[in-house]
C-alpha atoms as a PDB file:
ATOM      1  CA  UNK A   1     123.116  32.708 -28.080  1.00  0.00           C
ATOM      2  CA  UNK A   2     123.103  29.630 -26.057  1.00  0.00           C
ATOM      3  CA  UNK A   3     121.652  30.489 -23.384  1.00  0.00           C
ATOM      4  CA  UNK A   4     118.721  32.049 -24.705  1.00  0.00           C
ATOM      5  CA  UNK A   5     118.016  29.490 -27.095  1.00  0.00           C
ATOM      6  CA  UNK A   6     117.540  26.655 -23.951  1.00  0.00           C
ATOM      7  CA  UNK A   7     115.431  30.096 -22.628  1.00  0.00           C
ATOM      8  CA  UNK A   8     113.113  29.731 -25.438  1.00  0.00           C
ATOM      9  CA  UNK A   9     112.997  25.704 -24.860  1.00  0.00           C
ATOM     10  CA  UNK A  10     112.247  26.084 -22.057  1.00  0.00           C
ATOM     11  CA  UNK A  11     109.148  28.542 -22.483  1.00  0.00           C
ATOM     12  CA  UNK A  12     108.222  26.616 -25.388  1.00  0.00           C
ATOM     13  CA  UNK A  13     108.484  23.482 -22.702  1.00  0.00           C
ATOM     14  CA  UNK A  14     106.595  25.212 -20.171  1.00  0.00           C
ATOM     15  CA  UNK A  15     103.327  25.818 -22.598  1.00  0.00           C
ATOM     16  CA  UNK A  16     103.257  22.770 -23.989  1.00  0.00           C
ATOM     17  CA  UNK A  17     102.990  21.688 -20.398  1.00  0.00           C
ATOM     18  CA  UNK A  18     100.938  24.195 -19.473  1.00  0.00           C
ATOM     19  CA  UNK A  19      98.689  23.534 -22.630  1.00  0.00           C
ATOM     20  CA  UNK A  20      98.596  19.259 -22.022  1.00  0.00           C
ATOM     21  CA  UNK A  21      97.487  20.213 -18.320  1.00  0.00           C
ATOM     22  CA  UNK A  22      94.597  21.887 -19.406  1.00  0.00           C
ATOM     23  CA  UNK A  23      93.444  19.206 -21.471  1.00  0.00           C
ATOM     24  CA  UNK A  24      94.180  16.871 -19.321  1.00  0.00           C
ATOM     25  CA  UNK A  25      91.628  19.067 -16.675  1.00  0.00           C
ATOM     26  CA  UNK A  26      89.348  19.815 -18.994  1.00  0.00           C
ATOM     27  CA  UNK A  27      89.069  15.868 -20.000  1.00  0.00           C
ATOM     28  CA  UNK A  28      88.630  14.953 -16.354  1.00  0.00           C
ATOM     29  CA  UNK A  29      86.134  17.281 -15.382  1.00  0.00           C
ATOM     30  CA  UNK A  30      84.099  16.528 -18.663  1.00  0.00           C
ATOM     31  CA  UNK A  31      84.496  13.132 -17.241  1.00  0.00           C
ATOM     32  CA  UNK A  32      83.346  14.091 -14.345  1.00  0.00           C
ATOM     33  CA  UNK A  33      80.326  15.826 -14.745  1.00  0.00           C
ATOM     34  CA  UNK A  34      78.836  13.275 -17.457  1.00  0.00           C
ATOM     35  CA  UNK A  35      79.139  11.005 -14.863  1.00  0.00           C
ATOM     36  CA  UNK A  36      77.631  12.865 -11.993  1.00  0.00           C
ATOM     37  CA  UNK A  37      74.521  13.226 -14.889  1.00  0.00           C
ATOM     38  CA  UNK A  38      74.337  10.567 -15.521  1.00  0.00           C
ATOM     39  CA  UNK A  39      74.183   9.924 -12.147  1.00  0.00           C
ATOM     40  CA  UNK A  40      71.954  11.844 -11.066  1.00  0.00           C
ATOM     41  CA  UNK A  41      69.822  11.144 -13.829  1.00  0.00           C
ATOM     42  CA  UNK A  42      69.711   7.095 -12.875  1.00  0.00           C
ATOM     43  CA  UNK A  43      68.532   8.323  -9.523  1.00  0.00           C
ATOM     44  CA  UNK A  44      65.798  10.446 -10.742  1.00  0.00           C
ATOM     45  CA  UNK A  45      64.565   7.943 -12.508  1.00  0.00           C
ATOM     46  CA  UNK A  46      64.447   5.681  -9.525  1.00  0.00           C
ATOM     47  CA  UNK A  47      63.062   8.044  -7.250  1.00  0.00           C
ATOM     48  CA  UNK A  48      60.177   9.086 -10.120  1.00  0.00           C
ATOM     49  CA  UNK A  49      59.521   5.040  -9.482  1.00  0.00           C
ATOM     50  CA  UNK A  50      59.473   5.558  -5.852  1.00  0.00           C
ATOM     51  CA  UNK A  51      57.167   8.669  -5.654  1.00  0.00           C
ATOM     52  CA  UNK A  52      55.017   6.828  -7.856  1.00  0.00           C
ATOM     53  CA  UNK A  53      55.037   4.077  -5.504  1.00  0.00           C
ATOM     54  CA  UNK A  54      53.819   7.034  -3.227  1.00  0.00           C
ATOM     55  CA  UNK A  55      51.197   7.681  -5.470  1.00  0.00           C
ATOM     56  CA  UNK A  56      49.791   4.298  -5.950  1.00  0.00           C
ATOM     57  CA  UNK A  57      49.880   3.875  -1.920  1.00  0.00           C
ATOM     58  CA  UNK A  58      48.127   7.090  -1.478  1.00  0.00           C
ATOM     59  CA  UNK A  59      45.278   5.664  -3.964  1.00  0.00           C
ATOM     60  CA  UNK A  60      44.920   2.582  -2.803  1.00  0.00           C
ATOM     61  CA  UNK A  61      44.282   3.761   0.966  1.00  0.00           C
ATOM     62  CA  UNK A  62      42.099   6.605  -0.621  1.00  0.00           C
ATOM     63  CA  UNK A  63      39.765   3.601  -2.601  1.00  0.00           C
ATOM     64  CA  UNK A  64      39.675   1.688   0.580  1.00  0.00           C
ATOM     65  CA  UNK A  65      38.328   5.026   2.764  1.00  0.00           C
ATOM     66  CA  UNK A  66      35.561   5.651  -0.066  1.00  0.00           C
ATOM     67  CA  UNK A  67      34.232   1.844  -0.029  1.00  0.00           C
ATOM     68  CA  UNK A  68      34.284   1.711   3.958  1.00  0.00           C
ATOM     69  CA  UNK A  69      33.385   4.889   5.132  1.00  0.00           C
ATOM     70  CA  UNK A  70      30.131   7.135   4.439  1.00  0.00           C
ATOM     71  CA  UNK A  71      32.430  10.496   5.041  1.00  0.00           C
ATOM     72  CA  UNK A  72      35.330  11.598   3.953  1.00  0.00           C
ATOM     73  CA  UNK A  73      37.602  13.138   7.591  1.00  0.00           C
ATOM     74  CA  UNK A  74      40.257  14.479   7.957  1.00  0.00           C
ATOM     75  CA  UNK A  75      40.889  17.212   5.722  1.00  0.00           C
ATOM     76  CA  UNK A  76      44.655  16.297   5.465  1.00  0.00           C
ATOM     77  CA  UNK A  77      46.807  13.810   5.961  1.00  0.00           C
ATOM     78  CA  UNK A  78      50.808  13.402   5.955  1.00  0.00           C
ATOM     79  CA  UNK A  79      52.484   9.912   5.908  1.00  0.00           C
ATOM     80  CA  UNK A  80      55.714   9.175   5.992  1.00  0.00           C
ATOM     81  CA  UNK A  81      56.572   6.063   4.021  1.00  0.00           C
ATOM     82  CA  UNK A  82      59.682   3.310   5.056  1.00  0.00           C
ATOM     83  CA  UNK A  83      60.431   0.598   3.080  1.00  0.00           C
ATOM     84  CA  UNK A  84      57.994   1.174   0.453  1.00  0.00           C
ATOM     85  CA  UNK A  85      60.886  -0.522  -2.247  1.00  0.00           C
ATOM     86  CA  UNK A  86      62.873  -3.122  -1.775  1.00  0.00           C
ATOM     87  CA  UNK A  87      66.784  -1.724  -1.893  1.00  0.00           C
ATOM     88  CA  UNK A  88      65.852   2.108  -1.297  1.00  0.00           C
ATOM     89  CA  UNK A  89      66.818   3.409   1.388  1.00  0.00           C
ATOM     90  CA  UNK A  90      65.603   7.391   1.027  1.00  0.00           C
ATOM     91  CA  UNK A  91      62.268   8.518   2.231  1.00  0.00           C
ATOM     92  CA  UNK A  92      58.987   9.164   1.046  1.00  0.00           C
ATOM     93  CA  UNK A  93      56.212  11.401   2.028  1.00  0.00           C
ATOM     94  CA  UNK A  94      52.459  11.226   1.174  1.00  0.00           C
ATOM     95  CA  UNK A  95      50.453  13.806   1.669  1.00  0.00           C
ATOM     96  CA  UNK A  96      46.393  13.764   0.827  1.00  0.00           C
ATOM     97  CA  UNK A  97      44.405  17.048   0.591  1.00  0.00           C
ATOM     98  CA  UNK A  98      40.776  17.119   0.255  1.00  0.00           C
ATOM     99  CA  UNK A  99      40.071  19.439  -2.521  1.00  0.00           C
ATOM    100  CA  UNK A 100      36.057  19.531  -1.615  1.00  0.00           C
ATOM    101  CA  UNK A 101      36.660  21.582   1.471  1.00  0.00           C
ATOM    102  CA  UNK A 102      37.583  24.597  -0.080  1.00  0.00           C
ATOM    103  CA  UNK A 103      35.498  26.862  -1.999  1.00  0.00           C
ATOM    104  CA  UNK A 104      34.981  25.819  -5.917  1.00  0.00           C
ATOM    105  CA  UNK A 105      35.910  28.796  -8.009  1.00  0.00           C
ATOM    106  CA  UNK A 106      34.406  27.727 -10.870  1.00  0.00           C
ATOM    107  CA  UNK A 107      30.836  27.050  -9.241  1.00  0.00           C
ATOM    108  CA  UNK A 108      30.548  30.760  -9.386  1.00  0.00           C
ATOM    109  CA  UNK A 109      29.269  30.180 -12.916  1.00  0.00           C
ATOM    110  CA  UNK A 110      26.398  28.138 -14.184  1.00  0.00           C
ATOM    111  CA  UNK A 111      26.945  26.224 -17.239  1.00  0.00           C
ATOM    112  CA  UNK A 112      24.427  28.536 -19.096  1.00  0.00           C
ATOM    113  CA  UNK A 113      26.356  31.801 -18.082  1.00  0.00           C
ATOM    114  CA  UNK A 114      23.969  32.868 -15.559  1.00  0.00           C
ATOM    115  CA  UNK A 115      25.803  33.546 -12.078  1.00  0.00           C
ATOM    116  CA  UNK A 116      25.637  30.931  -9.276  1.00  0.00           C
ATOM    117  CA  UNK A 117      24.638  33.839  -6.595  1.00  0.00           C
ATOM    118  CA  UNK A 118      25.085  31.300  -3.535  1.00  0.00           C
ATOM    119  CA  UNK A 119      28.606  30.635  -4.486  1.00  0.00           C
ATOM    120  CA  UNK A 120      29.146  34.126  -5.523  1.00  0.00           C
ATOM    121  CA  UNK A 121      28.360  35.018  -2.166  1.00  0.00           C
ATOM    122  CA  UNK A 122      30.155  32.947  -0.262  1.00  0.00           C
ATOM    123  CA  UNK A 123      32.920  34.250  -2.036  1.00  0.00           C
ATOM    124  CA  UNK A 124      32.702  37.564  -1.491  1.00  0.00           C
ATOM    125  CA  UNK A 125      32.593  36.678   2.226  1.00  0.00           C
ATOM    126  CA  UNK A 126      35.292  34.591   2.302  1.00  0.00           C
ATOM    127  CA  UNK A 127      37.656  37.563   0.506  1.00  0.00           C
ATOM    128  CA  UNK A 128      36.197  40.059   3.483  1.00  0.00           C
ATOM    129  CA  UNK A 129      37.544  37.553   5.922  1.00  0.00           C
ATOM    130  CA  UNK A 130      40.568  37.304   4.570  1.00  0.00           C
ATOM    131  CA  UNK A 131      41.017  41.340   3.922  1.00  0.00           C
ATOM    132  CA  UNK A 132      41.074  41.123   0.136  1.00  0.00           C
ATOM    133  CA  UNK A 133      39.435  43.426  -1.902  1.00  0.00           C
ATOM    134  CA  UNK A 134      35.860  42.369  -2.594  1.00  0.00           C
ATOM    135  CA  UNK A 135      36.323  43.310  -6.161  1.00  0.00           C
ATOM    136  CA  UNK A 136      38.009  40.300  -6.963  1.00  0.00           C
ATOM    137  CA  UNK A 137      34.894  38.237  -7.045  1.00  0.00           C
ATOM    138  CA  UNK A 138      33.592  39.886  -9.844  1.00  0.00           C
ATOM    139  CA  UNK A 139      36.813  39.686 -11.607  1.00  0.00           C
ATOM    140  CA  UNK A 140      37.198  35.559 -11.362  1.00  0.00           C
ATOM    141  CA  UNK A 141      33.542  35.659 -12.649  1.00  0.00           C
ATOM    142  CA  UNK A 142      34.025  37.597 -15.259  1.00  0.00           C
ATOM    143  CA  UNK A 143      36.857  35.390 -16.349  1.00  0.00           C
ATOM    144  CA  UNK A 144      34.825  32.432 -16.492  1.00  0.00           C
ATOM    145  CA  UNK A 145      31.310  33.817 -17.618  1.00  0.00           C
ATOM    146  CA  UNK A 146      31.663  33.407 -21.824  1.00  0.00           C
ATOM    147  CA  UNK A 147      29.982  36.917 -22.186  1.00  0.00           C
ATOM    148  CA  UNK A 148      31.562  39.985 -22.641  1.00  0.00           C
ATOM    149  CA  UNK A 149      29.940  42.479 -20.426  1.00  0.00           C
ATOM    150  CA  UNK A 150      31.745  43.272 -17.425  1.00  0.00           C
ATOM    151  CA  UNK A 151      30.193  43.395 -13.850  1.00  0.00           C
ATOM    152  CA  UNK A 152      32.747  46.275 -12.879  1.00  0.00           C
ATOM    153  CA  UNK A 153      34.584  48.378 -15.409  1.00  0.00           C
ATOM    154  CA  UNK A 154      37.836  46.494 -15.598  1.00  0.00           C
ATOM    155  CA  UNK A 155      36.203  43.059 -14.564  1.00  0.00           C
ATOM    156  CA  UNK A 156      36.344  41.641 -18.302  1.00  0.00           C
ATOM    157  CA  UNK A 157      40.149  42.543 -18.905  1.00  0.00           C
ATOM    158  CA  UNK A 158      42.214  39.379 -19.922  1.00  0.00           C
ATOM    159  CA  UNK A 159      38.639  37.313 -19.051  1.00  0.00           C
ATOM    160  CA  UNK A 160      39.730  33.707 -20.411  1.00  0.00           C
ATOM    161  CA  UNK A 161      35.724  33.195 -20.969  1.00  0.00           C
ATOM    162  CA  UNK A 162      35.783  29.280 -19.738  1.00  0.00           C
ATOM    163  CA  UNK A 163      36.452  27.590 -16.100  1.00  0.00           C
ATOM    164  CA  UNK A 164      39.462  27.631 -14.827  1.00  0.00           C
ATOM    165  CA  UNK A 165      41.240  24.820 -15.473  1.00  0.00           C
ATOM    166  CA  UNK A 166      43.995  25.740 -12.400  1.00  0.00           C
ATOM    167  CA  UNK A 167      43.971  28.149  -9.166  1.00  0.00           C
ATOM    168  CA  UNK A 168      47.466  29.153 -10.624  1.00  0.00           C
ATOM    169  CA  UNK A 169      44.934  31.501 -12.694  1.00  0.00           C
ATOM    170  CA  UNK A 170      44.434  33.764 -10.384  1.00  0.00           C
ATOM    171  CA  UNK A 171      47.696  35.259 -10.876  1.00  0.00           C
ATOM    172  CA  UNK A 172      46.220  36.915 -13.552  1.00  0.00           C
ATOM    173  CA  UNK A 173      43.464  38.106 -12.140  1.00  0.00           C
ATOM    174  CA  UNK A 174      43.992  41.912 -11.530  1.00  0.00           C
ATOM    175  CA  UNK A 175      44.396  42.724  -7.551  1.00  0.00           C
ATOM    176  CA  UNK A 176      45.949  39.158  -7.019  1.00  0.00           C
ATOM    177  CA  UNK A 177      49.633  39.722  -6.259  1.00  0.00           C
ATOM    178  CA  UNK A 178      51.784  37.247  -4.384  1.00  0.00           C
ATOM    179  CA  UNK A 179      50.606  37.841  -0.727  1.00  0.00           C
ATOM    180  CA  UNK A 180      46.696  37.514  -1.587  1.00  0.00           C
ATOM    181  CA  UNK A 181      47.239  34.571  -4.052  1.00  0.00           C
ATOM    182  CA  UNK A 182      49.198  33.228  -0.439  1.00  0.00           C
ATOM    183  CA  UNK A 183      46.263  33.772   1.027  1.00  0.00           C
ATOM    184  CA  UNK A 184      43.720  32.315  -0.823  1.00  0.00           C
ATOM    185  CA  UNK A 185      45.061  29.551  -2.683  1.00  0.00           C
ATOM    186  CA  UNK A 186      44.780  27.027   0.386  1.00  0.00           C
ATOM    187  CA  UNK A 187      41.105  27.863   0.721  1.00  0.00           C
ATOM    188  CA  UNK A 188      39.453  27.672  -2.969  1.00  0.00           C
ATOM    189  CA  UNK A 189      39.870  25.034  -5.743  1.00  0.00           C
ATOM    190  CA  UNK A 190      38.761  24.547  -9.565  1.00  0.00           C
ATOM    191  CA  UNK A 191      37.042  21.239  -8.509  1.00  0.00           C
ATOM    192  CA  UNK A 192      33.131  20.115  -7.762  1.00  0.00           C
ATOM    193  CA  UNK A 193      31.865  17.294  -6.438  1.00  0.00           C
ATOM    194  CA  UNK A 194      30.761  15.269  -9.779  1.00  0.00           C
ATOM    195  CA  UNK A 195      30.916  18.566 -11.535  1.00  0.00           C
ATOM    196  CA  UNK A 196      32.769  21.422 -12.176  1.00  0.00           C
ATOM    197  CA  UNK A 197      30.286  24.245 -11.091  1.00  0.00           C
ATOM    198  CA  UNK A 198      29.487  22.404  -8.223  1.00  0.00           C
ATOM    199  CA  UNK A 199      29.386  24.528  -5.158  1.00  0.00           C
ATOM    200  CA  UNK A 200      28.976  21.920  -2.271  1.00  0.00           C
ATOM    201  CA  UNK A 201      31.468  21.851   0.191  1.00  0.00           C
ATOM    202  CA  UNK A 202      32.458  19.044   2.709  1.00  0.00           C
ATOM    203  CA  UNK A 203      31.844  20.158   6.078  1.00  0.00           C
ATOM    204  CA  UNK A 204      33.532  17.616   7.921  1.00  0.00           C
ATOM    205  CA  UNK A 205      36.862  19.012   6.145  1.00  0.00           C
ATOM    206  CA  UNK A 206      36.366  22.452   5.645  1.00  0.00           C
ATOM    207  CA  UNK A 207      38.859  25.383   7.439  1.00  0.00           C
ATOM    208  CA  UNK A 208      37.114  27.879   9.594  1.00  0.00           C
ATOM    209  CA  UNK A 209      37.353  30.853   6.847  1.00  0.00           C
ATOM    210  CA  UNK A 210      35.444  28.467   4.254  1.00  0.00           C
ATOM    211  CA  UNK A 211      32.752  27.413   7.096  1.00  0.00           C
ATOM    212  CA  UNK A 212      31.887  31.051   8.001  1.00  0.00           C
ATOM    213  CA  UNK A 213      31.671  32.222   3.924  1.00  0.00           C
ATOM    214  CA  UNK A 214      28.722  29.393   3.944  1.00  0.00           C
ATOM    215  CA  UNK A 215      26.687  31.751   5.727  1.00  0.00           C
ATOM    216  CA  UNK A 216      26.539  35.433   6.728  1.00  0.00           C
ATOM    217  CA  UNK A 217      25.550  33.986  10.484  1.00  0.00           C
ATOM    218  CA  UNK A 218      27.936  31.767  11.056  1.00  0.00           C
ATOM    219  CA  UNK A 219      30.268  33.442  13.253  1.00  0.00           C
ATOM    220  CA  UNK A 220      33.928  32.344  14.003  1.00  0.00           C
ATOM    221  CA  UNK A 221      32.287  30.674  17.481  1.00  0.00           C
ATOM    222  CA  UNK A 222      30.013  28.950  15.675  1.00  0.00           C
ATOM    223  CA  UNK A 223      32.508  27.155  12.815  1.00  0.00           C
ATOM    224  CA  UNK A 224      34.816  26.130  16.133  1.00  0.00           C
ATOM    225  CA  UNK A 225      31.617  24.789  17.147  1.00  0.00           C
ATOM    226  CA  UNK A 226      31.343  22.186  13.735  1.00  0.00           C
ATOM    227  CA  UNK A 227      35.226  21.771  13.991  1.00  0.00           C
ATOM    228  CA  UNK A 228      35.281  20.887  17.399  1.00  0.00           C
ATOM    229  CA  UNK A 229      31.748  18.433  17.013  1.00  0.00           C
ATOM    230  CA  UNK A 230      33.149  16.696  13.541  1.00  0.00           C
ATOM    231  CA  UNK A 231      36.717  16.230  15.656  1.00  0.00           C
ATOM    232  CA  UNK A 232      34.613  14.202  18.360  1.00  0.00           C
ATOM    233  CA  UNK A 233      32.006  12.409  15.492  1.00  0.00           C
ATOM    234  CA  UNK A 234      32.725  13.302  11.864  1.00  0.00           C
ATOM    235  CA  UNK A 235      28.918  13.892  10.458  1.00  0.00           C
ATOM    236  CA  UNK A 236      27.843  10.927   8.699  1.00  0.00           C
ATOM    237  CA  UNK A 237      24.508  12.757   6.942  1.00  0.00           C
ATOM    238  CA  UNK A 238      24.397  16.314   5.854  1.00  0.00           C
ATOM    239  CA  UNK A 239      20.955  16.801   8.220  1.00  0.00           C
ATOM    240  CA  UNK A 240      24.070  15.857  11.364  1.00  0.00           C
ATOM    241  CA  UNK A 241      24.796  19.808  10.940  1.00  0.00           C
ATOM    242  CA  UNK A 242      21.664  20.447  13.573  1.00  0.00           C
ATOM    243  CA  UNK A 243      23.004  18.226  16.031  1.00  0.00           C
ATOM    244  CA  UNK A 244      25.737  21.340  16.398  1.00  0.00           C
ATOM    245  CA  UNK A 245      24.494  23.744  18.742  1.00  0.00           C
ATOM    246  CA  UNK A 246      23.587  27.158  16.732  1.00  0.00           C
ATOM    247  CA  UNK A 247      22.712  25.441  13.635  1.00  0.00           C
ATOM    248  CA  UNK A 248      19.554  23.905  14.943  1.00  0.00           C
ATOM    249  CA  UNK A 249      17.112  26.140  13.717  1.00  0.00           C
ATOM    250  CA  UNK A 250      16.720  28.229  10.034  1.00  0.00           C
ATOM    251  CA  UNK A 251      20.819  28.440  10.070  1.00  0.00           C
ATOM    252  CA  UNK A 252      21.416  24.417   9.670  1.00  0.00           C
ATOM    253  CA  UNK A 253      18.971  23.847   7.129  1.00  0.00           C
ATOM    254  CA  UNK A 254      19.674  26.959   5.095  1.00  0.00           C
ATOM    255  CA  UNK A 255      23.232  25.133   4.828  1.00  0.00           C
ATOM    256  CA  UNK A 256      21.955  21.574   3.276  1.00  0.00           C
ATOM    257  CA  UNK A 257      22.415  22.445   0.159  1.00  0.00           C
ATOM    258  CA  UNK A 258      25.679  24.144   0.173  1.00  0.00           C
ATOM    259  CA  UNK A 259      27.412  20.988   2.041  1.00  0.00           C
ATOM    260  CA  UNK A 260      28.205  17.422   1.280  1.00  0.00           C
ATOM    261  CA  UNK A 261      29.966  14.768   3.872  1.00  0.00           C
ATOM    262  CA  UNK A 262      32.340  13.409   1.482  1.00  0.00           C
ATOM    263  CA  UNK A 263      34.632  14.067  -0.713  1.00  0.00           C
ATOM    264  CA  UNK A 264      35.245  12.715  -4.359  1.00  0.00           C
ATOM    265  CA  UNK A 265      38.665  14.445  -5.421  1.00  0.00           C
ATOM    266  CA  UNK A 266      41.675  14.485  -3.755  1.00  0.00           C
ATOM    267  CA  UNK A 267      45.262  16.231  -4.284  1.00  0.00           C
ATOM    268  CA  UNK A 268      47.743  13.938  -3.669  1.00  0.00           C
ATOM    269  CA  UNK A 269      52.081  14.838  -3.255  1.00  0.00           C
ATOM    270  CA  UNK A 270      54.422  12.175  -3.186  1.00  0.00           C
ATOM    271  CA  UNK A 271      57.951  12.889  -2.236  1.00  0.00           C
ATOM    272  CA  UNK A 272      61.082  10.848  -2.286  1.00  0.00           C
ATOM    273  CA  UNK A 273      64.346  12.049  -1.532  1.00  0.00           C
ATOM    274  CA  UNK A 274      67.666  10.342  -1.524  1.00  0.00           C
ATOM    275  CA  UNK A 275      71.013  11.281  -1.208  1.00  0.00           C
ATOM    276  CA  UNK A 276      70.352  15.322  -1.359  1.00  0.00           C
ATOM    277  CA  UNK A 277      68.211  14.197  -4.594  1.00  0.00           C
ATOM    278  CA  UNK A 278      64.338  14.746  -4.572  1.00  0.00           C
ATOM    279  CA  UNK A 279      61.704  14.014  -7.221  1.00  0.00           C
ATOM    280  CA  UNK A 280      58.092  15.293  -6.270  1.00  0.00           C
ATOM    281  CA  UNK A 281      54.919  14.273  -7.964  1.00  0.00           C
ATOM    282  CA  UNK A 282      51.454  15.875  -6.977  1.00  0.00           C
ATOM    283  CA  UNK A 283      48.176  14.430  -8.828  1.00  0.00           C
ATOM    284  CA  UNK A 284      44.794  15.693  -8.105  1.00  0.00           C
ATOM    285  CA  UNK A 285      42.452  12.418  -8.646  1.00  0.00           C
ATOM    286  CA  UNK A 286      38.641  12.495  -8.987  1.00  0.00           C
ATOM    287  CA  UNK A 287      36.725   9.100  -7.481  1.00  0.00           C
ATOM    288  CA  UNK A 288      33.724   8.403 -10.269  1.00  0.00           C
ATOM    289  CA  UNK A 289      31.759   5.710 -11.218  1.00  0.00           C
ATOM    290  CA  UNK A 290      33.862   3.242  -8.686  1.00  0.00           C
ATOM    291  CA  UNK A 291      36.735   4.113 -10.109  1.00  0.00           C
ATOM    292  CA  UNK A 292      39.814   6.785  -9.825  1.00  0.00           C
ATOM    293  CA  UNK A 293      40.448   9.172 -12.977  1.00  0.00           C
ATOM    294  CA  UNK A 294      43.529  11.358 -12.659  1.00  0.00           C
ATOM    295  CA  UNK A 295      42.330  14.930 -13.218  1.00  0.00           C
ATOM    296  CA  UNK A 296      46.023  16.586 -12.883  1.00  0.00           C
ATOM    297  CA  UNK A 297      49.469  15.217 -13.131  1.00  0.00           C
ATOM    298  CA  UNK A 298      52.694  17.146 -12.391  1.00  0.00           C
ATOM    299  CA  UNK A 299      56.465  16.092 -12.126  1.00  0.00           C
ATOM    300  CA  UNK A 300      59.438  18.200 -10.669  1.00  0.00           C
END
């Protein structure tokens, strides 16, 4: 009887134990992850404060390029930032994208409904260069036209009936999966040049693909041509595009009204990282009137 009485102590011992060990676990790890949160959250908040930092840099240089230069070159640009706060000591990295060198989806439509066939065309050619189905032109303009009547059978299904307010919308586009939204998303935008059907595009930052849709002419030889001529002397005037040999003649000045020589809106990333921890912002800002006016603001 004595013996398995101290048994049962013991058991009854040995879960008590057992039971004030898992508290005492479950109390430390609670402590532990509130204060890696909270952690974690302090430096988010700092590095949102540095990335904005980016931000403001980014705009700043970007003001300073409109008001000295009559052209907007290069098409990209990637900066890494040191020192840009005092006490951090993680990194940040700007990069500017012009968003006037690629093709403006919404310029496909004119404000009264009617299609923009210049734009429409150059679209179409710039989905045959890329080996995507032609069909989606008619699709994208169906989903911005506000009428009803479809330019191929299924053209008007899930039409939003208004510009497109991201390229992101394309996803819903039918015959855009992953792989052609891949492929097309660097080369088109939603933004114009003062407005949002406009159709120019800047020549002195524009890819090859988005050169050659300006024009069923222009060959791949002749949009290395502009590339390599804007690399040596970005064009200063729209009329520079004869100075490029090919475009002399009908070809340049069918082009000078599809093309501008600098850009108003820019997309702009800022990325700081520190200790494993990363905040990104990207902003897509519009210069009018003298001024900057953020079109597009997004925090991860």
């Amino acid at each position: 009887m004595m013996g398995s009485e101290k048994g049962m102590a013991l058991v009854l011992t040995l879960m008590i134990l057992a039971m004030i060990t898992a508290v005492v676990v479950e109390f430390v790890y609670s402590v532990y992850t509130t204060n890696a949160g909270l952690y974690n959250w302090r430096e988010a908040q700092k590095l949102s404060l540095v990335a904005k930092s980016g931000i403001s840099l980014a705009t700043k240089i970007i003001s300073e390029n409109q008001n000295r230069h009559s052209y907007t070159y290069p098409g990209s640009v990637e900066m890494p930032v040191e020192n840009i706060l005092k006490g951090f000591s993680g990194k940040v990295v700007i990069r500017v994208v012009d968003e006037n060198a690629k093709l403006n989806l919404n310029s496909l439509i004119w404000p009264n409904g009617t299609t923009n066939e210049t734009a429409f065309d150059s679209f179409i050619r710039l989905l045959k260069n890329l080996n995507l189905d032609e069909n989606i032109a008619y699709r994208v303009a169906d989903r911005i036209d506000r009428d009803l009547e479809p330019r191929r059978r299924d053209s008007e299904e899930g039409a939003k009936n208004d510009y497109l307010d991201s390229t992101d919308e394309l996803l819903l586009v039918k015959g855009i999966d992953s792989q052609a939204y891949d492929k097309l998303s660097p080369l088109v935008t939603v933004y114009g040049i003062e407005q949002v059907y406009s159709n120019l595009i800047n020549i002195n930052t524009a890819s090859r693909a988005v050169i050659m849709s300006l024009d069923d002419n222009i060959t791949e030889a002749l949009a290395e041509r502009v590339i390599k001529y804007r690399d040596l002397e970005p064009f200063n005037r729209v009329s520079d595009i004869v100075k490029v040999t090919g475009f002399e003649g009908p070809l340049g000045q069918s082009l000078m009204n599809k093309i501008t020589v600098k850009a108003s809106t820019f997309r702009i990333t800022s990325v700081a990282e520190e200790d494993r921890i990363k905040r990104i912002i990207e902003c897509v800002i519009v210069v009018k009137d003298g001024g900057l006016l953020i079109e597009y603001w997004q925090e991860t």
